[in-house]
PDB file of N, CA and C in Angstrom:
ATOM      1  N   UNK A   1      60.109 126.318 126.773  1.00  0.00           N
ATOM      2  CA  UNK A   1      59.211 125.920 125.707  1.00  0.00           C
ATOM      3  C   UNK A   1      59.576 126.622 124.400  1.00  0.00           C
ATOM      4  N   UNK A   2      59.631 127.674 124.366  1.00  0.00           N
ATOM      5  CA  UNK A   2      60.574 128.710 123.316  1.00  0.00           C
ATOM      6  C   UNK A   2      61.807 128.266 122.555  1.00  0.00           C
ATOM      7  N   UNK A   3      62.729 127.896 123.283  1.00  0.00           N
ATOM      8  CA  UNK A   3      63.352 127.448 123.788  1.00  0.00           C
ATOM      9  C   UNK A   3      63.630 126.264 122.203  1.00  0.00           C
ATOM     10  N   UNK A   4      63.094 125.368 122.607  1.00  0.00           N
ATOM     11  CA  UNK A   4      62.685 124.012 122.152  1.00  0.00           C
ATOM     12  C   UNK A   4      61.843 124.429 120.496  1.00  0.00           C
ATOM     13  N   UNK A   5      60.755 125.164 120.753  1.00  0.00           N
ATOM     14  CA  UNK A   5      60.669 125.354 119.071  1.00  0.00           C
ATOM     15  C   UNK A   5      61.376 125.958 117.940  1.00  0.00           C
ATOM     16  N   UNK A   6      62.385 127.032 119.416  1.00  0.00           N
ATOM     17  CA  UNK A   6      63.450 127.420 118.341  1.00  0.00           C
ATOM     18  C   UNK A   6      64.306 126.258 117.878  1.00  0.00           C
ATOM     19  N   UNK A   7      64.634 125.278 118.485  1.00  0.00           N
ATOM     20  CA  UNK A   7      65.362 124.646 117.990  1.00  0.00           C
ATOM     21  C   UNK A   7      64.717 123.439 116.903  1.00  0.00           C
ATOM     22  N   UNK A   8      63.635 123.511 116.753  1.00  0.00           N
ATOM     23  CA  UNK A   8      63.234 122.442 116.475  1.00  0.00           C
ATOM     24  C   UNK A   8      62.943 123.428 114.849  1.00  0.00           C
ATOM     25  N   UNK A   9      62.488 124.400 114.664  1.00  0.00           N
ATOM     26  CA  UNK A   9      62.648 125.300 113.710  1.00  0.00           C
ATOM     27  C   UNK A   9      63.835 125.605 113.404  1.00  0.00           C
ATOM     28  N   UNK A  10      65.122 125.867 113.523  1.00  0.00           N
ATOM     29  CA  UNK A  10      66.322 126.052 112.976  1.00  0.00           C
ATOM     30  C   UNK A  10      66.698 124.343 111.930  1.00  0.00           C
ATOM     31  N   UNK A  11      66.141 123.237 113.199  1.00  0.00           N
ATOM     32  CA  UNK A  11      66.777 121.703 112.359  1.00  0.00           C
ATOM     33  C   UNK A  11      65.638 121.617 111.101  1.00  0.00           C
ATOM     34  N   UNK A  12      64.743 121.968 110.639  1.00  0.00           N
ATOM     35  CA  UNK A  12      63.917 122.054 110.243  1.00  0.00           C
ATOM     36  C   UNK A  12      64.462 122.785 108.707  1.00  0.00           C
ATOM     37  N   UNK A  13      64.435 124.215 109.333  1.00  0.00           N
ATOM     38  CA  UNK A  13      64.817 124.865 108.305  1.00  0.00           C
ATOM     39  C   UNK A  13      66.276 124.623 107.693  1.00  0.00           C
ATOM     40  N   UNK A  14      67.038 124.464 108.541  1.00  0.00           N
ATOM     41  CA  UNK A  14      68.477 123.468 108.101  1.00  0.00           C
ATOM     42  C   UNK A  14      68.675 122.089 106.947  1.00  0.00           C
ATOM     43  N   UNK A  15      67.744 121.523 107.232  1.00  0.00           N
ATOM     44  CA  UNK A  15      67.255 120.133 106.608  1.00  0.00           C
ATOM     45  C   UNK A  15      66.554 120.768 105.129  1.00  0.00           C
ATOM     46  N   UNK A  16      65.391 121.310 104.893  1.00  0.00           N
ATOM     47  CA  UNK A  16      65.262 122.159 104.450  1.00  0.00           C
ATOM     48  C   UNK A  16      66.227 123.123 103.369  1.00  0.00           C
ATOM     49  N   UNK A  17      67.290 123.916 103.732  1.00  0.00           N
ATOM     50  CA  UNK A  17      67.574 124.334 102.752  1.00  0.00           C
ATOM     51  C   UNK A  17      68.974 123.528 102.072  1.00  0.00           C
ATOM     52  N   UNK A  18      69.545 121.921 103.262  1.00  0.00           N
ATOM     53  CA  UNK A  18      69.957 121.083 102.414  1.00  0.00           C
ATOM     54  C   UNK A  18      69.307 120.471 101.046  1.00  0.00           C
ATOM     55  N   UNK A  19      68.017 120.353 101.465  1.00  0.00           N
ATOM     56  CA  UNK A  19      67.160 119.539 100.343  1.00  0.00           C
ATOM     57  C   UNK A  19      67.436 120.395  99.061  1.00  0.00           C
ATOM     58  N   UNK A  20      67.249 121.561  99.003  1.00  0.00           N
ATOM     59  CA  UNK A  20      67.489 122.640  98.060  1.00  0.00           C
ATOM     60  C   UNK A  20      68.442 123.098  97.636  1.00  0.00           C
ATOM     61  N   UNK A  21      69.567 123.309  98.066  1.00  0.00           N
ATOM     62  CA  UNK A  21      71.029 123.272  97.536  1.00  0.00           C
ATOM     63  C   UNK A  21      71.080 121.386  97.099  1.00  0.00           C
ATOM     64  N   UNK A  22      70.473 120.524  97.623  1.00  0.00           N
ATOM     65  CA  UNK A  22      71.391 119.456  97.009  1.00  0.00           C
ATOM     66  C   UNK A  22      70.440 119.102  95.451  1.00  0.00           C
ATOM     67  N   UNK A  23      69.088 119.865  95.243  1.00  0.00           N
ATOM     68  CA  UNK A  23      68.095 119.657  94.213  1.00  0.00           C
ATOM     69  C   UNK A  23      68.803 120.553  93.196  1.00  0.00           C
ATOM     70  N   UNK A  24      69.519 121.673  93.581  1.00  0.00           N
ATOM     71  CA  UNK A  24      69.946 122.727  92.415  1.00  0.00           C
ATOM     72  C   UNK A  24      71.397 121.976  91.997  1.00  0.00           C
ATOM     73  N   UNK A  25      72.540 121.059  92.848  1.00  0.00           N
ATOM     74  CA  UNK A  25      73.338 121.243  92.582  1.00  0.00           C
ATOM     75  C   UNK A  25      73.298 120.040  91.665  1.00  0.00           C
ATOM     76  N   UNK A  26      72.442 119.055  91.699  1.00  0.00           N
ATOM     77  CA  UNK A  26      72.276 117.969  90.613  1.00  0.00           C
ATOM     78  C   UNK A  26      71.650 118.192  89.741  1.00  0.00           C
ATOM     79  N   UNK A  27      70.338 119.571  89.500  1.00  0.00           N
ATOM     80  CA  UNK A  27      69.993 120.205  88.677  1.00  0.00           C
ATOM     81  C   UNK A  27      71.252 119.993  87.424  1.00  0.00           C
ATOM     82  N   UNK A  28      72.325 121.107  88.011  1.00  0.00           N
ATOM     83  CA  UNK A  28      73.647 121.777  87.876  1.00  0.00           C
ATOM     84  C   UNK A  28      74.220 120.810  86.717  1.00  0.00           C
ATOM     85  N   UNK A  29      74.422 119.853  87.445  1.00  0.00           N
ATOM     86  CA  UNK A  29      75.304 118.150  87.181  1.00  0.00           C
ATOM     87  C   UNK A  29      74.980 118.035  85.708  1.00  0.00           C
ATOM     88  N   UNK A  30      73.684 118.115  85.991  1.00  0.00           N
ATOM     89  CA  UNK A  30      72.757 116.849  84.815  1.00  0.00           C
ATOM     90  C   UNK A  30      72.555 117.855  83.875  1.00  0.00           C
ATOM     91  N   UNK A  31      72.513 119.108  83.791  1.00  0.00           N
ATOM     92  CA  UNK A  31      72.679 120.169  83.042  1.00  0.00           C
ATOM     93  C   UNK A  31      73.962 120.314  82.191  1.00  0.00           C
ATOM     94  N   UNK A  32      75.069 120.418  82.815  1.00  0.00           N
ATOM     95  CA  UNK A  32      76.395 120.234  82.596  1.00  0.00           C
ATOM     96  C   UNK A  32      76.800 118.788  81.717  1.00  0.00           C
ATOM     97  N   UNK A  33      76.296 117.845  82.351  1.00  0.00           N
ATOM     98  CA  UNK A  33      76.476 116.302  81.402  1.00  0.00           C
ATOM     99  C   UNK A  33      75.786 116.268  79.970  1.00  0.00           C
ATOM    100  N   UNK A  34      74.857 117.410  79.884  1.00  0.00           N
ATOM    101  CA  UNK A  34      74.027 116.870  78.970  1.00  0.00           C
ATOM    102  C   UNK A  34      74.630 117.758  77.807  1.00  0.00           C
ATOM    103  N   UNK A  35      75.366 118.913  78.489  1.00  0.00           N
ATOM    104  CA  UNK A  35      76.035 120.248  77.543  1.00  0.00           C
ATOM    105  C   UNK A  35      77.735 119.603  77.096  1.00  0.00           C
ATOM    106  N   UNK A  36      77.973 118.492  77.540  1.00  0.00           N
ATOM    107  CA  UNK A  36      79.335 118.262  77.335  1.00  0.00           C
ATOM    108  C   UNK A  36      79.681 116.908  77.811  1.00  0.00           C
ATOM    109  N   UNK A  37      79.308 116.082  77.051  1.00  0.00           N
ATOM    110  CA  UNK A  37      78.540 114.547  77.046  1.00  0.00           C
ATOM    111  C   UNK A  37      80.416 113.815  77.180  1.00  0.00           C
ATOM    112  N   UNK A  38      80.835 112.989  77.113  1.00  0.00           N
ATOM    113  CA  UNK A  38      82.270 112.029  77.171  1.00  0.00           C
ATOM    114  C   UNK A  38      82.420 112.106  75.607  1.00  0.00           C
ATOM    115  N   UNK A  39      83.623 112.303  75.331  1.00  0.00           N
ATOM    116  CA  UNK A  39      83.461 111.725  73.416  1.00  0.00           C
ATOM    117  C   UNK A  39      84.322 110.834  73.359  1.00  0.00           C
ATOM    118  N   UNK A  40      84.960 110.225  74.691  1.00  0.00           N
ATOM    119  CA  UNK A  40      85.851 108.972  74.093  1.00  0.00           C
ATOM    120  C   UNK A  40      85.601 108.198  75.426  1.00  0.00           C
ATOM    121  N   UNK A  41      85.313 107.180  74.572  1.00  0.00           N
ATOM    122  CA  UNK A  41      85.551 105.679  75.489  1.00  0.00           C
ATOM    123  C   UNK A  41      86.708 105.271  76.462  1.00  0.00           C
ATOM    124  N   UNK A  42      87.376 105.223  77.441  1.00  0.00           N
ATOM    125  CA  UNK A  42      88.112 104.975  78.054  1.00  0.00           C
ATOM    126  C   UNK A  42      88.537 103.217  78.460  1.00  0.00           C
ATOM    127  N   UNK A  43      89.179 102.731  77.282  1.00  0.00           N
ATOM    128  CA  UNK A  43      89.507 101.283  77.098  1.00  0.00           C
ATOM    129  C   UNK A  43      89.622 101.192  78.916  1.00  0.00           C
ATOM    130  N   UNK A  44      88.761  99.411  79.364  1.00  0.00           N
ATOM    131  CA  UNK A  44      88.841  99.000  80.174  1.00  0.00           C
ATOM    132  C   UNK A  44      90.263  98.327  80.675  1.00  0.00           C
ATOM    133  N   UNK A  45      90.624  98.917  81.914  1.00  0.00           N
ATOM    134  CA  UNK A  45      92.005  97.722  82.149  1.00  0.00           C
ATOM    135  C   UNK A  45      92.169  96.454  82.162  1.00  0.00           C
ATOM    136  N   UNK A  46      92.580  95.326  81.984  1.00  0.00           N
ATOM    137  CA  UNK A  46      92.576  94.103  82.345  1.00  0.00           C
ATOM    138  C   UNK A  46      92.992  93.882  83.450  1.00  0.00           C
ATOM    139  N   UNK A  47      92.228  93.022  84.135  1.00  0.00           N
ATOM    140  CA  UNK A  47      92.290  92.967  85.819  1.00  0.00           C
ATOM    141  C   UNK A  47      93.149  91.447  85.704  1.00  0.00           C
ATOM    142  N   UNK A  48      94.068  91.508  86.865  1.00  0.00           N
ATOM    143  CA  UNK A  48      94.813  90.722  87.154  1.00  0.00           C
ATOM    144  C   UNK A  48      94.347  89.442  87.541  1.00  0.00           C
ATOM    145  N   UNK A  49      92.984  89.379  87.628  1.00  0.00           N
ATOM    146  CA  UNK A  49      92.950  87.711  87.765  1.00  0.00           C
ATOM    147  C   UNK A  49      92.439  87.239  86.658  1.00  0.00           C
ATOM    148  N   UNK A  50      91.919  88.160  85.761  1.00  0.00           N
ATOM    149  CA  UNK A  50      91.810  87.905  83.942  1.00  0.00           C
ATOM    150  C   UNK A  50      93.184  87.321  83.745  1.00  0.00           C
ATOM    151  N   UNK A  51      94.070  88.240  83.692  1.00  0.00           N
ATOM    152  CA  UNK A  51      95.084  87.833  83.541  1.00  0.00           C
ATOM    153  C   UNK A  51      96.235  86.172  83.972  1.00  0.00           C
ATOM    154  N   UNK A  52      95.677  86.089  85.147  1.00  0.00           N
ATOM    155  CA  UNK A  52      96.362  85.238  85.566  1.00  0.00           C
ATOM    156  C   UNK A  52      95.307  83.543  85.490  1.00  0.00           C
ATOM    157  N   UNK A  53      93.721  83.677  85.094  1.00  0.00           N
ATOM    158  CA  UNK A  53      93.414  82.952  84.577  1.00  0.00           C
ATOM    159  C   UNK A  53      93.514  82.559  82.945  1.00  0.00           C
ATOM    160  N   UNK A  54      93.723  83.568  82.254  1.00  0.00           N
ATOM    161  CA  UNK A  54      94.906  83.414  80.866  1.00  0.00           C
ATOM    162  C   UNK A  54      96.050  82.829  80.866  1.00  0.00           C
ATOM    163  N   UNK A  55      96.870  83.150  81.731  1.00  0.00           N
ATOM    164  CA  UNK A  55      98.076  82.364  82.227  1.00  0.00           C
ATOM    165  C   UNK A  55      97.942  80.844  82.546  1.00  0.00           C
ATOM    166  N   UNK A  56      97.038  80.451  83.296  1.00  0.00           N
ATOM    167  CA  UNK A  56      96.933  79.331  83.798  1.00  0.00           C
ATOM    168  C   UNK A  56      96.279  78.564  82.732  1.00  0.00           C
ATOM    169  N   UNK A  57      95.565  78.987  81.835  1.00  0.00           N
ATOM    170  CA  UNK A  57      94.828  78.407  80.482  1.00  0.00           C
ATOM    171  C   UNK A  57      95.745  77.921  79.436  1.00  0.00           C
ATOM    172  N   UNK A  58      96.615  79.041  79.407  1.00  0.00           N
ATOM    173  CA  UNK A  58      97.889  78.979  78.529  1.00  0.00           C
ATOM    174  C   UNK A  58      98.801  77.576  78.970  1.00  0.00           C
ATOM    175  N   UNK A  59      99.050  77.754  80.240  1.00  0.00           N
ATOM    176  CA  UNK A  59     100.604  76.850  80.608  1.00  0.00           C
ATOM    177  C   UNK A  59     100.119  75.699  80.813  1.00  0.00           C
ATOM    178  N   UNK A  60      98.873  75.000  81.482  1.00  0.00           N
ATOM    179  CA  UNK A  60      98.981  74.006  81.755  1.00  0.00           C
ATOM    180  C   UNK A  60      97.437  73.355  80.813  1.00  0.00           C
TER     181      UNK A  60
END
């Protein structure tokens, strides 16, 4: 019986101090994003079936 609440108290407290490391580390994130934001746009690639419906617009 012991036994069993120990274990049921370890998954508990396990679960537990995931919730809390994963609340601080997006804390962290969103802290960090907000201190050092993107300053350049990163032009989109043109995807190859853009492309190859351009092609087909073009030739025929």
């Amino acid at each position: 019986m012991k036994g069993g609440l120990l274990i049921i108290l370890y998954m508990v407290i396990t679960a537990g101090s995931f919730i809390i490391v994963a609340n601080y580390n997006r804390e962290k994130l969103l802290k960090h994003q907000q201190e050092h934001p993107v300053k350049e746009q990163v032009k989109q690639r043109s995807s190859l079936e853009g492309k190859i419906k351009k092609w087909r617009k073009d030739t025929f």
